[in-house]
C-alpha atoms as a PDB file:
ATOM      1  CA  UNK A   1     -22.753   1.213 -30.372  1.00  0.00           C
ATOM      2  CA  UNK A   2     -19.130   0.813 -31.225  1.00  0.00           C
ATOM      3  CA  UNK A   3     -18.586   4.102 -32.253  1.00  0.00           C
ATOM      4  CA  UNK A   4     -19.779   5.881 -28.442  1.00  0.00           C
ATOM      5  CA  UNK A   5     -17.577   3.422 -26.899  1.00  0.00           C
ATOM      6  CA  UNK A   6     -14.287   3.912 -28.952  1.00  0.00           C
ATOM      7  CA  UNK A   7     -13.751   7.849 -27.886  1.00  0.00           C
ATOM      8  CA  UNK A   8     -13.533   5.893 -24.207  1.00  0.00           C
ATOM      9  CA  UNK A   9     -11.491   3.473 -25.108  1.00  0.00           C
ATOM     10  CA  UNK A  10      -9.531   6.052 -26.506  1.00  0.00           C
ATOM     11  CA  UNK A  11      -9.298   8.002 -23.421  1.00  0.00           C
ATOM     12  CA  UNK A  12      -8.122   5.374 -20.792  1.00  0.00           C
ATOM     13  CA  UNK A  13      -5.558   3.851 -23.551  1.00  0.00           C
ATOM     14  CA  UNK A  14      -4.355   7.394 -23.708  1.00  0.00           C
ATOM     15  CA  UNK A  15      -4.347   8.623 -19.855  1.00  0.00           C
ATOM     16  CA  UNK A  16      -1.304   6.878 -19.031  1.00  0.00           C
ATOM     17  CA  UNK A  17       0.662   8.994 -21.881  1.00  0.00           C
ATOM     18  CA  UNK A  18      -0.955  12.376 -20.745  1.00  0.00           C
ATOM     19  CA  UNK A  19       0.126  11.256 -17.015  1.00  0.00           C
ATOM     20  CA  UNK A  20       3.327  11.207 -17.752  1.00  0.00           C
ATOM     21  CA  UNK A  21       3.694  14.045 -19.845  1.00  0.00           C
ATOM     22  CA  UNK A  22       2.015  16.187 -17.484  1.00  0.00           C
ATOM     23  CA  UNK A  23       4.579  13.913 -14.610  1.00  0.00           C
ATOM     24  CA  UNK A  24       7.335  15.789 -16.757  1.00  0.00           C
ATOM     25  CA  UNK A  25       5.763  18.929 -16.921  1.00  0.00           C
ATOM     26  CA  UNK A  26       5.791  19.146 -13.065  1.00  0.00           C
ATOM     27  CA  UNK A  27       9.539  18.286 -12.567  1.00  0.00           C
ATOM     28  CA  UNK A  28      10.386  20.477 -15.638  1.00  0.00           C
ATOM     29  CA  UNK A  29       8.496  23.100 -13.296  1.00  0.00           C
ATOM     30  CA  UNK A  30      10.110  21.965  -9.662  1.00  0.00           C
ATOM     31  CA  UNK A  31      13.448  22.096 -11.758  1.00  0.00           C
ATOM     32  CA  UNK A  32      13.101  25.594 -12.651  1.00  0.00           C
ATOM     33  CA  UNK A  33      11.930  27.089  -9.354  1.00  0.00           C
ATOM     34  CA  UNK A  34      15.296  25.535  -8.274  1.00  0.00           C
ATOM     35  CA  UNK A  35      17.023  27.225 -10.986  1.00  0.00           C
ATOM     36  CA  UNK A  36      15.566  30.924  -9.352  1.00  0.00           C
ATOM     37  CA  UNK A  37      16.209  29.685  -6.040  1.00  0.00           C
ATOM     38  CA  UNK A  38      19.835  29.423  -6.649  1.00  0.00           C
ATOM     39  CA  UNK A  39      20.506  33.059  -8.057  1.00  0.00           C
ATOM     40  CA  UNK A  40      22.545  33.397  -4.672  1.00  0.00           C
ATOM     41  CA  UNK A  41      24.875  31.106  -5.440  1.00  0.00           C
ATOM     42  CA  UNK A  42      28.162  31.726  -6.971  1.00  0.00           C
ATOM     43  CA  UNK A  43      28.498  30.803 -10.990  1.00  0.00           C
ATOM     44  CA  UNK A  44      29.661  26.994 -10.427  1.00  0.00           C
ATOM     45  CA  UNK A  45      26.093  26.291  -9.092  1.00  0.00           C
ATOM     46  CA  UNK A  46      24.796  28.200 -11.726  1.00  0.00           C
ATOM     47  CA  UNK A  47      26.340  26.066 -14.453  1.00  0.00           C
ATOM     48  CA  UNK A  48      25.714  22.963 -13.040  1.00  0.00           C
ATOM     49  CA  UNK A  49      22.280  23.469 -11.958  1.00  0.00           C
ATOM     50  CA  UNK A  50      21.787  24.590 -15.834  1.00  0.00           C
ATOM     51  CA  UNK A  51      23.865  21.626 -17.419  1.00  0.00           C
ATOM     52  CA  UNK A  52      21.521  19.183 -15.381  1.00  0.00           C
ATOM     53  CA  UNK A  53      18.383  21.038 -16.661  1.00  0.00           C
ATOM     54  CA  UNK A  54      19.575  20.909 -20.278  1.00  0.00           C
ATOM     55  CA  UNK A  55      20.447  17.047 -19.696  1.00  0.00           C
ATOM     56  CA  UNK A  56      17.150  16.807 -18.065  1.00  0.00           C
ATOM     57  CA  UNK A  57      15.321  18.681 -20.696  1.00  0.00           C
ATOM     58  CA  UNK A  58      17.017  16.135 -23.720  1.00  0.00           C
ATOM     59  CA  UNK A  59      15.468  12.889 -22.033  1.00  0.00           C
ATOM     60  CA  UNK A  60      12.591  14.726 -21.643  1.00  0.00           C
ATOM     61  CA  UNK A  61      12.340  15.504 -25.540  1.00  0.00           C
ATOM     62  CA  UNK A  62      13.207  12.346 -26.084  1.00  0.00           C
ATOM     63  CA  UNK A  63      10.599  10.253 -24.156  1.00  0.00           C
ATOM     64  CA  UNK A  64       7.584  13.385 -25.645  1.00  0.00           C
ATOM     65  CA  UNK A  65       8.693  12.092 -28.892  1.00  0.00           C
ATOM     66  CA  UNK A  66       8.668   8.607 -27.966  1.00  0.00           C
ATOM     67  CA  UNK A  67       4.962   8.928 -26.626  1.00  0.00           C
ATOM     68  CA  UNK A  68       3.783  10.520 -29.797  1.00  0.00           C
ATOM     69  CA  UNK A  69       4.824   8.359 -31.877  1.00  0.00           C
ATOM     70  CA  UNK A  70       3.399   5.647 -29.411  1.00  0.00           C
ATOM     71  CA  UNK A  71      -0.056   7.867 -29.649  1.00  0.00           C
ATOM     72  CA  UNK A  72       0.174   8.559 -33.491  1.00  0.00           C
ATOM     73  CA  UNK A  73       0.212   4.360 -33.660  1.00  0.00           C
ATOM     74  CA  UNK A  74      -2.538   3.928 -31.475  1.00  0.00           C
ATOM     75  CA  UNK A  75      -4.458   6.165 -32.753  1.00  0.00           C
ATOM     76  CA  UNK A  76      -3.993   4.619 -36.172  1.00  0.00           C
ATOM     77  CA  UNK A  77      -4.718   1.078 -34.924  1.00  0.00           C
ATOM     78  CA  UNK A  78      -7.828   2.038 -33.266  1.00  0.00           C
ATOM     79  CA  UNK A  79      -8.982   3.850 -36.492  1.00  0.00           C
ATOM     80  CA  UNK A  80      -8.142   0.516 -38.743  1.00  0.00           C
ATOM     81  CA  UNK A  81     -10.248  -1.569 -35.565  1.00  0.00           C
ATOM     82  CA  UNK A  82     -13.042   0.232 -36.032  1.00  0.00           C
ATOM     83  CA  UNK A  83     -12.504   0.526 -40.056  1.00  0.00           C
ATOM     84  CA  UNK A  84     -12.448  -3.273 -40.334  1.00  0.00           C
ATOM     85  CA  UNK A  85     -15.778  -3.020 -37.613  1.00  0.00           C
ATOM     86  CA  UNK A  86     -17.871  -0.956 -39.540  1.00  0.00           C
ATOM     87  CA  UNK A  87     -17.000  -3.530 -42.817  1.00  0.00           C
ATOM     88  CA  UNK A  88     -17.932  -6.333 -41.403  1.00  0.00           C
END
């Protein structure tokens, strides 16, 4: 019985990562529809708008890499869980 409910457990521990990836997706998105927006604008704008999506685009790496290593972990500690379950 353990076993069907760990892919759940799974799932709901995990749905806050995926929420927030997909969160970062959706700016990364809004971000670059701004970018094509601004192809109007003189070469200043241009530069800016493309040093704040390259800043943007670092934390962004940053915080993926943070939540898969989070994942990787949890996924790991749920594996030993049910490891030490099924010995007992």
């Amino acid at each position: 019985m353990a076993e069907a409910e760990n892919p759940s457990v799974l799932d709901q521990t995990l749905k806050p990562f995926y929420q927030r990836a997909s969160e970062a997706e959706d700016r990364l998105t809004r971000l670059e529809a701004a970018l094509a927006n601004k192809k109007d604008s003189g070469n200043k704008d241009h530069s800016k708008l493309i040093s704040e999506l390259q800043e943007e685009n670092k934390k962004l790496v940053a915080e993926n890499a943070k939540l898969q290593y989070r994942i990787h972990h949890l996924v790991g500690a749920v594996r030993d869980a049910d490891d030490k379950l099924e010995k007992k």
